[in-house]
Protein backbone atom coordinates (compact mmCIF):
# COMPACT_ATOMS: atom_id res chain seq x y z
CA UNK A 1 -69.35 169.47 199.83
CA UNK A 2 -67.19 169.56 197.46
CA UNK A 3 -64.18 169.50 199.73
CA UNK A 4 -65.19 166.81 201.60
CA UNK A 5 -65.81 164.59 198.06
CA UNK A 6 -62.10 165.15 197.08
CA UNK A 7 -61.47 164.18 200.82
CA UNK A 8 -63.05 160.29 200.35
CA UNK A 9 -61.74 159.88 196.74
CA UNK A 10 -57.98 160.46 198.05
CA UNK A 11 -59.61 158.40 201.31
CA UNK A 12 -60.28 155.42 198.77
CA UNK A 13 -57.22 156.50 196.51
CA UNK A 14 -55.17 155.46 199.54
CA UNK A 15 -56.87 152.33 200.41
CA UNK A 16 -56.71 150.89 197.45
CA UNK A 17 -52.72 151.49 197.03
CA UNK A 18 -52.53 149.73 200.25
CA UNK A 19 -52.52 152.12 202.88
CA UNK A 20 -54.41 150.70 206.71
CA UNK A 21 -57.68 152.38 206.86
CA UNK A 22 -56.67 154.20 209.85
CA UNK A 23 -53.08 155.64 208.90
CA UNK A 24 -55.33 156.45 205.66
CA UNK A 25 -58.33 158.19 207.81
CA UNK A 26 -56.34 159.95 210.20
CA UNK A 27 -54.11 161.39 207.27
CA UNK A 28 -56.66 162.90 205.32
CA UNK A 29 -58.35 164.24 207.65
CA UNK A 30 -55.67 165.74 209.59
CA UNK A 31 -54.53 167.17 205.92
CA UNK A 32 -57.74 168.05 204.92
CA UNK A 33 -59.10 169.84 208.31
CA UNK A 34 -55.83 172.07 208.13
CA UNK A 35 -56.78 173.18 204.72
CA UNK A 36 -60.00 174.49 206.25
CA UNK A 37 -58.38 175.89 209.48
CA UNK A 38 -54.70 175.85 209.97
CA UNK A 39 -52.04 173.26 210.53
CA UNK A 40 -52.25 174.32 214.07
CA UNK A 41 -55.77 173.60 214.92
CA UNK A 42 -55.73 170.81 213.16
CA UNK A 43 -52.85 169.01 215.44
CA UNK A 44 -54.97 170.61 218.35
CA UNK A 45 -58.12 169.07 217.08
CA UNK A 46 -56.56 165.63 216.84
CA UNK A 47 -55.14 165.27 219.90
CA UNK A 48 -58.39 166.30 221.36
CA UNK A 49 -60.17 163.65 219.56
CA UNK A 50 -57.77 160.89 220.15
CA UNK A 51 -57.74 161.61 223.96
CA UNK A 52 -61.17 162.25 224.28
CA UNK A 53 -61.75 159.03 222.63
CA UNK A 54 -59.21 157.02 224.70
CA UNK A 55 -61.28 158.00 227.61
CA UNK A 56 -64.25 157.74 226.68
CA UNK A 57 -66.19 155.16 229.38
CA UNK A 58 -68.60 153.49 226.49
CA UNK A 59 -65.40 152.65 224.76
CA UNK A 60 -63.60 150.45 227.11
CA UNK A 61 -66.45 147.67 226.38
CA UNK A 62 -64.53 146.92 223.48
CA UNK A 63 -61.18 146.39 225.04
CA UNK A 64 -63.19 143.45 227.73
CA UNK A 65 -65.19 141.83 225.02
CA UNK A 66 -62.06 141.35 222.94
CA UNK A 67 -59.96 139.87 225.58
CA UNK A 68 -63.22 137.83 226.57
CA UNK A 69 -62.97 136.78 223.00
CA UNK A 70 -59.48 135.57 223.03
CA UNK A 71 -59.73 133.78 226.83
CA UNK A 72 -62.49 131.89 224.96
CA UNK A 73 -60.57 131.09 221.60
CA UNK A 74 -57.69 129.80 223.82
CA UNK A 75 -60.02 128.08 225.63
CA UNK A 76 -60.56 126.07 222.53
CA UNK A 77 -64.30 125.34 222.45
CA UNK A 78 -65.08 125.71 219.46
CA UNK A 79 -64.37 121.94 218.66
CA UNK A 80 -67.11 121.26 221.33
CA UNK A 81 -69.26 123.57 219.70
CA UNK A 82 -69.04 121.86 216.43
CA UNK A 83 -69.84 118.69 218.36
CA UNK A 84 -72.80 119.73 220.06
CA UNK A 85 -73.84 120.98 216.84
CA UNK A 86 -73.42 117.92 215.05
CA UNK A 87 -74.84 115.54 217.41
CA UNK A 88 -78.19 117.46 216.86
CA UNK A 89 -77.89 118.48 213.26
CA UNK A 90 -74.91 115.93 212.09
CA UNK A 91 -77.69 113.21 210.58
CA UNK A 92 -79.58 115.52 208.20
CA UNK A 93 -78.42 115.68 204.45
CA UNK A 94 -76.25 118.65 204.55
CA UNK A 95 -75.96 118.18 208.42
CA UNK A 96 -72.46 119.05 208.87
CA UNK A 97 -72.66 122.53 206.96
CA UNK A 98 -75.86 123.12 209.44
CA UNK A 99 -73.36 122.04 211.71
CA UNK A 100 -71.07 124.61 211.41
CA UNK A 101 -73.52 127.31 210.83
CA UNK A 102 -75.08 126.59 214.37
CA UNK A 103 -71.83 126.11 215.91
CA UNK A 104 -70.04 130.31 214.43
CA UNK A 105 -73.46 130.90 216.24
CA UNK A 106 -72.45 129.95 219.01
CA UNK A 107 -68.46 130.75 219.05
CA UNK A 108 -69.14 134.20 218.01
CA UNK A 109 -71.74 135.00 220.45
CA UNK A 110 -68.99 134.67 222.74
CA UNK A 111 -65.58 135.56 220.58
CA UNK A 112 -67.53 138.45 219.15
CA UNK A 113 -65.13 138.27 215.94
CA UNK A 114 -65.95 137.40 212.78
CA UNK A 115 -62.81 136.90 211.68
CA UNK A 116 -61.34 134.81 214.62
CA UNK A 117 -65.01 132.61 214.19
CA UNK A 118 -63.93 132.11 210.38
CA UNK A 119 -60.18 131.18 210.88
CA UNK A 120 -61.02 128.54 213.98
CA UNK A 121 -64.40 127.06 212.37
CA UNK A 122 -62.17 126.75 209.22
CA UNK A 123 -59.46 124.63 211.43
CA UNK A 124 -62.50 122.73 212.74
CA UNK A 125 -65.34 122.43 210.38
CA UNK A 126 -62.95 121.63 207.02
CA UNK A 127 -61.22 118.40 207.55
CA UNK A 128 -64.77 116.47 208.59
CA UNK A 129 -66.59 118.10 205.76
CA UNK A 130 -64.14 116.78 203.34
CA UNK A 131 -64.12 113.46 205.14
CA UNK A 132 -67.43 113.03 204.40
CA UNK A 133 -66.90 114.14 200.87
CA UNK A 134 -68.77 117.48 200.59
CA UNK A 135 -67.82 119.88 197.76
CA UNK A 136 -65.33 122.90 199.04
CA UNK A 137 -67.56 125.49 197.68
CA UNK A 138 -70.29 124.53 200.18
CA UNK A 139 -67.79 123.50 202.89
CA UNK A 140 -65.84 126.93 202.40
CA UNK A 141 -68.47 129.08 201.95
CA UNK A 142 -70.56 128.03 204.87
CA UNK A 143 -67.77 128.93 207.28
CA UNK A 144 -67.13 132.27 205.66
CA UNK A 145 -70.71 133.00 205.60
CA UNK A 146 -71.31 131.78 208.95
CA UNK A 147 -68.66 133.72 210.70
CA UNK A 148 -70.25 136.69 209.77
CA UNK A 149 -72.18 135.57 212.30
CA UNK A 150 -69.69 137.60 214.94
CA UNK A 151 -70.87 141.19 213.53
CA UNK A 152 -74.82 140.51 214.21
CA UNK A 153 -75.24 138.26 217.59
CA UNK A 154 -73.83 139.95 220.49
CA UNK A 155 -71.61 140.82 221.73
CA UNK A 156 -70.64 142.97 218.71
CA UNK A 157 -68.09 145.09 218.72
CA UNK A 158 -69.18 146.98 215.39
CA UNK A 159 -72.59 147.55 217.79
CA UNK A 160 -70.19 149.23 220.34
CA UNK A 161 -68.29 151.56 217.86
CA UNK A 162 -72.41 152.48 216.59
CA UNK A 163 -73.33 153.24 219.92
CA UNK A 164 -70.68 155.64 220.71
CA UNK A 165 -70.67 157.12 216.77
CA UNK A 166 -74.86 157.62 216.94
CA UNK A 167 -74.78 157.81 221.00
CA UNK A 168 -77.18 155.52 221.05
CA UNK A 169 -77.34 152.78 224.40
CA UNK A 170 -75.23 149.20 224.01
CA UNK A 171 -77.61 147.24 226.20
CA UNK A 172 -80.15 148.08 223.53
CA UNK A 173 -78.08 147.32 220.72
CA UNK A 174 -77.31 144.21 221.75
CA UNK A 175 -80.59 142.95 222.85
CA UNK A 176 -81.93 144.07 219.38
CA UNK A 177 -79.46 142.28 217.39
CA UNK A 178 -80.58 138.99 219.09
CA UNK A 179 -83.85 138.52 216.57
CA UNK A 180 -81.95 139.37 213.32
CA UNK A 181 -78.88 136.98 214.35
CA UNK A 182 -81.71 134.42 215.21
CA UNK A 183 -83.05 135.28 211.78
CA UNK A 184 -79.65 135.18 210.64
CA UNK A 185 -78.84 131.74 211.52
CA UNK A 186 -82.47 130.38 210.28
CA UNK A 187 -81.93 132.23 206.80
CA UNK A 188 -78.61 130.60 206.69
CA UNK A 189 -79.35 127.08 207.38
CA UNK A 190 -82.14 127.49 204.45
CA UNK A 191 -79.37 128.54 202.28
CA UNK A 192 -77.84 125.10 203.19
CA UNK A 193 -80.60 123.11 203.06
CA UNK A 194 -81.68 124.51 199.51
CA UNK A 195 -77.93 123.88 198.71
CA UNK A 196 -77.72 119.98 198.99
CA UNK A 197 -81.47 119.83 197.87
CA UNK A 198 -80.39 120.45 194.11
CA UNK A 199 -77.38 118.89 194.62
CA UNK A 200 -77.52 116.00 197.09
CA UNK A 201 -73.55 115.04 196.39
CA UNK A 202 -72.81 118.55 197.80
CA UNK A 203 -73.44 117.72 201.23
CA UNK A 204 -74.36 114.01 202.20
CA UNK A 205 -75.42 113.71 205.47
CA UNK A 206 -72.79 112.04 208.44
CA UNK A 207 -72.84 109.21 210.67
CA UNK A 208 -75.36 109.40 213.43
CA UNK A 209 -74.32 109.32 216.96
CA UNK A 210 -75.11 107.45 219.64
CA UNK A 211 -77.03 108.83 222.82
CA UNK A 212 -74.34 108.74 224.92
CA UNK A 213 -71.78 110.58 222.48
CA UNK A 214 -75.19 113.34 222.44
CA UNK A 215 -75.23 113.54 225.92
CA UNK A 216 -71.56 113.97 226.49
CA UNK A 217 -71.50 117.01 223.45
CA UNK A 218 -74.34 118.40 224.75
CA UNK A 219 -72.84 118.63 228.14
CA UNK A 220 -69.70 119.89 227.33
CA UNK A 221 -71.21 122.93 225.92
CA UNK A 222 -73.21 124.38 228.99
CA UNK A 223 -70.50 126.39 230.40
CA UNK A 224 -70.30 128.23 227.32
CA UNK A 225 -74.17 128.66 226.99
CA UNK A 226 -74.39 129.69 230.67
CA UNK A 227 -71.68 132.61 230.23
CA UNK A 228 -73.98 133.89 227.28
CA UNK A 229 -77.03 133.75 229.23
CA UNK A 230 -75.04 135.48 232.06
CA UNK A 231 -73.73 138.10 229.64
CA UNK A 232 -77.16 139.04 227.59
CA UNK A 233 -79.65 138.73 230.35
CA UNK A 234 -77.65 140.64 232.90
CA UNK A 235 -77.84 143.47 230.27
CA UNK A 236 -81.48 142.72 229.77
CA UNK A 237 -82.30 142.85 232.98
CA UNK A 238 -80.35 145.88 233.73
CA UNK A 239 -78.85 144.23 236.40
CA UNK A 240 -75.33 145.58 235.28
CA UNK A 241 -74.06 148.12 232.25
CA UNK A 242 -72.95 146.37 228.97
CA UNK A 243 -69.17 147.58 230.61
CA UNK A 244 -69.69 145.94 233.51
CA UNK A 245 -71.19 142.65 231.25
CA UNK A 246 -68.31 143.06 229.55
CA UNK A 247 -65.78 142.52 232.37
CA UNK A 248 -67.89 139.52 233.61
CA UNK A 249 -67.94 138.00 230.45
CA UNK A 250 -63.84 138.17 230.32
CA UNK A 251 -63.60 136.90 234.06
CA UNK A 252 -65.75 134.30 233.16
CA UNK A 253 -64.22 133.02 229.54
CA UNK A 254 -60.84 132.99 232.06
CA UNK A 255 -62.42 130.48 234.18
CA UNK A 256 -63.14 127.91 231.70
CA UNK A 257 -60.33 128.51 229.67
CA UNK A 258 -58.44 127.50 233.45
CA UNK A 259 -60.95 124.87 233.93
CA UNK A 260 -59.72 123.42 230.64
CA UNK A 261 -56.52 123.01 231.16
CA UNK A 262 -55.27 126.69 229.86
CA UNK A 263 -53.80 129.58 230.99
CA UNK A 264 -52.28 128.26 233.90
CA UNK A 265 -48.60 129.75 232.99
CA UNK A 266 -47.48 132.90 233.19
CA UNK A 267 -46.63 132.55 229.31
CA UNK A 268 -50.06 131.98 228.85
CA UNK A 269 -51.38 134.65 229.97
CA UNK A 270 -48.81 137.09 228.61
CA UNK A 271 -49.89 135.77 225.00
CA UNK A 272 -52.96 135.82 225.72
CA UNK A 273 -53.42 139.96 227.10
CA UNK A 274 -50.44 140.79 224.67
CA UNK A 275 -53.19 139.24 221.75
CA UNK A 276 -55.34 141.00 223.65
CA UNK A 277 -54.03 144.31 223.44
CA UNK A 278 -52.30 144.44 220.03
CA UNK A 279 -56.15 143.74 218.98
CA UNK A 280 -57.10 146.45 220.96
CA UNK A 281 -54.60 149.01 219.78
CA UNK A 282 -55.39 148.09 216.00
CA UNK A 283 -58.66 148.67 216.07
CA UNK A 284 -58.59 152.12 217.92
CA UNK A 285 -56.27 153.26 215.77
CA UNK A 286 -59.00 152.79 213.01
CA UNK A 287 -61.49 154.29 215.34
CA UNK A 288 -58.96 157.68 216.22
CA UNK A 289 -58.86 157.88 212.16
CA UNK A 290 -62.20 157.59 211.11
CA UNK A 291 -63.10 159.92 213.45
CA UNK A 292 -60.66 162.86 212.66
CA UNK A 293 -61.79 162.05 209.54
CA UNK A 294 -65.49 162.64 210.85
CA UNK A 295 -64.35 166.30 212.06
CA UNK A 296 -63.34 167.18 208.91
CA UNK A 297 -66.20 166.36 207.14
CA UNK A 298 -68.06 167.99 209.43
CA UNK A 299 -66.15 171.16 209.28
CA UNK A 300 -66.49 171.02 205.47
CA UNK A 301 -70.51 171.18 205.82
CA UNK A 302 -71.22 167.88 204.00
CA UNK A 303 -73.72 166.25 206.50
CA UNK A 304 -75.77 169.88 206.40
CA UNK A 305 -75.90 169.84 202.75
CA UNK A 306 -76.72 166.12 202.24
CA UNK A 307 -80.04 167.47 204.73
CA UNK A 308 -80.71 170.44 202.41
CA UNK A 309 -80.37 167.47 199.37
CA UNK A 310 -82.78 165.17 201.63
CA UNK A 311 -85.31 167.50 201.79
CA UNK A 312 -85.50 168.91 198.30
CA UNK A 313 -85.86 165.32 197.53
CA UNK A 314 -88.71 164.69 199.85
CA UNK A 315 -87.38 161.06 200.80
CA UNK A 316 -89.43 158.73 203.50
CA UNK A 317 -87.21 157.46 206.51
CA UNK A 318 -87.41 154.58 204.57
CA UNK A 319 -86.21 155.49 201.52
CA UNK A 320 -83.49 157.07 203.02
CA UNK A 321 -82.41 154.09 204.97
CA UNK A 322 -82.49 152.81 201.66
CA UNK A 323 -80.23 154.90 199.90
CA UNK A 324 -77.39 155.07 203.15
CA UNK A 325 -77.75 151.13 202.76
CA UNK A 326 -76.98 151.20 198.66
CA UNK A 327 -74.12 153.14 199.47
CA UNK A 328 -72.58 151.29 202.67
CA UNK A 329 -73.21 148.16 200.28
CA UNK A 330 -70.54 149.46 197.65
CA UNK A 331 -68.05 151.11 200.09
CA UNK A 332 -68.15 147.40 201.66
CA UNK A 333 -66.03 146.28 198.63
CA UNK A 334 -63.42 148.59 199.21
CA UNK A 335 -63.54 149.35 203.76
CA UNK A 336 -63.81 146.55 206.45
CA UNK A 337 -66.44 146.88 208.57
CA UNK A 338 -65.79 148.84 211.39
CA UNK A 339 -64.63 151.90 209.01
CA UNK A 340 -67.81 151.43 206.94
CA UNK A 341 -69.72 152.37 210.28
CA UNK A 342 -67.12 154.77 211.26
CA UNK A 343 -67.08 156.73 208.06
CA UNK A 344 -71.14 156.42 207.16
CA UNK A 345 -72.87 156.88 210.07
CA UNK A 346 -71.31 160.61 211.12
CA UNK A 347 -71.76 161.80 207.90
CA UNK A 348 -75.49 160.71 207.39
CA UNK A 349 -76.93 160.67 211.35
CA UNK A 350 -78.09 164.52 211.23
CA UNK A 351 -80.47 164.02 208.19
CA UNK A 352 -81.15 160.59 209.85
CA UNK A 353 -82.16 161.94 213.09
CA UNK A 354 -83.71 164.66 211.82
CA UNK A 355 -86.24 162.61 209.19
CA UNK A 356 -87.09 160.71 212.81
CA UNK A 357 -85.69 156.94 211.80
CA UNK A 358 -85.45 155.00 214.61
CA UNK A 359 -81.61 154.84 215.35
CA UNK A 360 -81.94 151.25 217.46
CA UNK A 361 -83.15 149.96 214.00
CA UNK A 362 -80.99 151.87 211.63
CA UNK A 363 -78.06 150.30 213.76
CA UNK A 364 -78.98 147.11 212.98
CA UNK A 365 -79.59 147.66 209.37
CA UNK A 366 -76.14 148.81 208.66
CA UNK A 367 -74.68 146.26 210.50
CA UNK A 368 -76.31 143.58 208.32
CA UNK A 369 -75.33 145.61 205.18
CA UNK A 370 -71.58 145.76 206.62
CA UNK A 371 -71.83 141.91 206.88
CA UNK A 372 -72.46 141.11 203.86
CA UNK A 373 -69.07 143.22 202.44
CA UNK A 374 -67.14 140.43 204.35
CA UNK A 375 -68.10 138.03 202.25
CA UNK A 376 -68.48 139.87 198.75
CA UNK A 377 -66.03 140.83 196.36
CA UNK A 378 -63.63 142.04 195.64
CA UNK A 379 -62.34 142.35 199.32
CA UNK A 380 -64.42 139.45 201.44
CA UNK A 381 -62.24 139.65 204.10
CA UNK A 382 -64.10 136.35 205.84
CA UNK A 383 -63.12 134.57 202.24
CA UNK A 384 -60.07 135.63 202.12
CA UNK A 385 -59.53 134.08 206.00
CA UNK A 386 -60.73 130.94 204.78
CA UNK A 387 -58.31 130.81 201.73
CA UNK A 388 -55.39 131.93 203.81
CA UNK A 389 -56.08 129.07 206.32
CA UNK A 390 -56.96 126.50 203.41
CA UNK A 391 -54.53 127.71 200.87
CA UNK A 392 -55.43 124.49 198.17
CA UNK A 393 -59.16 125.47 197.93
CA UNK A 394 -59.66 128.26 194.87
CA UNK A 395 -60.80 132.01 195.25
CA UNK A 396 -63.49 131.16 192.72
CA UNK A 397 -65.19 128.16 194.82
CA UNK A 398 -65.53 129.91 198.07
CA UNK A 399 -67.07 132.86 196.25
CA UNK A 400 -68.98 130.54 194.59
CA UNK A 401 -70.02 128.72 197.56
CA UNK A 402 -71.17 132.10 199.60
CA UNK A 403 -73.39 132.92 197.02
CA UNK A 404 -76.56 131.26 198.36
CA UNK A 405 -75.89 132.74 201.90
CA UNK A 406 -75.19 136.63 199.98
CA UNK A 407 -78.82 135.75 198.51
CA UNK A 408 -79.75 135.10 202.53
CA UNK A 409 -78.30 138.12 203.72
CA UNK A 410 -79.84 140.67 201.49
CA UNK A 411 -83.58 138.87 202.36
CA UNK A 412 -83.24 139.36 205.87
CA UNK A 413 -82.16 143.15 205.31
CA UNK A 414 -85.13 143.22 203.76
CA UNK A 415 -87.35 141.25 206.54
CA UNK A 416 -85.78 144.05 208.95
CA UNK A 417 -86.51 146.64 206.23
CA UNK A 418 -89.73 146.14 205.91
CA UNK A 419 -90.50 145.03 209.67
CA UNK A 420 -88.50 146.82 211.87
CA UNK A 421 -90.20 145.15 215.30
CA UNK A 422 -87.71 142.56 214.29
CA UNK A 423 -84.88 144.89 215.67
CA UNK A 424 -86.85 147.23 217.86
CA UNK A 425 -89.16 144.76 219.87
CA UNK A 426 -86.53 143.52 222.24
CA UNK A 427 -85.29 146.99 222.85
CA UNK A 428 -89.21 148.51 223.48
CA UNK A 429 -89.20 146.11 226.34
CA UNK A 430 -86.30 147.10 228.32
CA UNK A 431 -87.43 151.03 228.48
């Protein structure tokens, strides 16, 4: 064990001087597994892994939902998101941060990125908030907090990458993150609504619309809603693999983005699959990493001895959850999310499976812990978005302003701590 502890403090070491996650995985773990073996099994080893990765089936999910993801972020609905929102939500003190928290909802159940949903709703949601004169901590903070949004509803790309890690199914995944991002969103708007209670001046409420502006948001948004639908009840209903959903979804995000005026030159699409696939190629690269980095902490014996350590200590499946959630909580301030999951979940899943914890519901619990380390410091990547898109609003205030929904976060870890049907009904259904 010992080994593989000198292993994650260079791991962090190099983080925190700057180095990508990935570079920073794949190096120490590369370095680290020819220590234990050789220098030439551990090239051998790695380009194993990475190829063995690169075609792995499960995998190319990811590659679909992101350009899905992008055909609908060019198709630029999230303005008629916000709309739709607002015409139902808009009159309501507070009613255009309940606005926006409906409306990430929405976008990134169908951008699955919380960090796209952030930087758009932040272009969208901002200049009407301040219009109507609510405070940037509240106006800031609910878009940061609400595109976490991206990580929970589905499709989820951090639920791909803990499929493939745990080998657990997608379809199932998905369909149990449904009731906590439901949850989620509730939790959320409570945060809003308590908000503007103690401080009215925070969040007046806007201009009501008429019923012909309703009907016309409301309409607008149905393609959007349909593809969803399409999406998450094909997988449901096994009537096609979360792959195949996932090359639907694209093909369909392409038609409305056409039917909306984009993508109909050939520079369009070229930005569009090059966004696509420099995406892509980032985010494997952290994937290849963290999980070189898995074979070396393997090889060092770590996950065997942190079963030995279980035992001795006699720990519930709870109580172990518990303890892998305290920890994912404070590498969240240093890793994103994705190599949170990637470097956790190998490491722990042997005295997980092995104490018999539910791995559809442990998925979902570290998920929601990963989501709240975008929006708490010192890294808060989702604040940071905001203040790099709204460079005059302070650090302080949108840290300020996310506090509430932090609070909202960590009580519905607990709901699905405590009642794990939240996560695990859906699922129970589809076997």
């Amino acid at each position: 064990m010992t080994t593989a502890l000198i292993g994650f403090a260079i791991l962090l070491a190099l983080c925190f001087f700057g180095f990508r996650v990935g570079y920073a995985t794949l190096l120490v773990g590369l370095v680290g597994f020819a220590t234990q073996r050789g220098w030439t099994a551990a090239f051998a080893m790695t380009g194993q892994q990475v190829i063995e990765d690169a075609m792995n089936y499960n995998l190319s999910v990811i590659p679909l939902f992101i350009l899905m993801g992008v055909f609908i972020y060019r198709a630029e609905i999230s303005r008629d998101l916000y709309d739709a929102a607002y015409a139902g939500l808009g009159r309501f003190r507070g009613g255009l941060a309940l606005s926006t928290v409906a409306a990430c909802a929405g976008f990134s159940a169908v951008c699955g990125s919380s960090l796209a949903t952030a930087a758009t709703m932040t272009k969208v949601a901002m200049p009407p908030m301040r219009k109507y004169g609510y405070s940037d901590s509240l106006a800031s903070g609910t878009i940061a907090a609400g595109g976490t949004l991206g990580i929970m509803i589905p499709p989820s790309v951090p639920l791909v990458i803990y499929a493939v890690v745990a080998e657990q199914d997608i379809g199932e995944l998905f369909i149990a993150g449904v009731l906590p991002g439901i949850l989620l969103v509730s939790l959320f708007m409570g945060a809003v609504a308590i908000t503007v209670r103690y401080n009215p001046n925070a969040g007046p409420a806007g201009e009501p619309l008429s019923e012909q502006d309703k009907k016309r948001a409301f309409k607008a948004v149905w393609p959007i809603i349909g593809l969803f639908v399409l999406v998450l009840g094909g997988i449901y209903g096994r009537i096609f693999t979360p792959t195949e959903a996932s090359g639907i979804g694209a093909f369909g995000a392409a038609v409305i983005a056409i039917m909306r005026g984009h993508l109909r030159t050939p520079k369009e699409w070229i930005d569009v699959l090059g966004e696509a696939a420099k995406t892509t190629a980032s985010l494997f690269i952290v994937i290849f990493g963290a999980l070189v980095f898995a074979q070396f902490i393997n090889l060092s014996g770590m996950p065997y001895d942190i079963v030995f350590f279980v035992e001795e200590l006699d720990l519930s499946p709870l109580g172990l959850v518990i303890a892998v959630a305290i920890i994912a909580v404070f590498m969240g301030m240093v890793f994103e999310s994705i190599g949170i999951l990637l470097l956790l979940v190998p490491v722990f899943l042997p005295t997980l499976v092995q104490s018999g914890v539910d791995m559809v519901w442990f998925g979902i619990v570290v998920v929601l812990v990963t989501e709240l380390g975008l929006i708490t410091p010192p890294i808060g990547m989702n604040v940071f978005v905001v203040k790099s898109v709204m460079p005059d609003i302070r650090l302080g205030d949108i840290f300020r302003g996310v506090t509430p929904f932090i609070f909202a976060d960590v009580l519905a870890l607990i709901l699905v701590l405590l009642i794990p049907a939240i996560a695990t009904i859906l699922p129970s259904l589809m076997r």
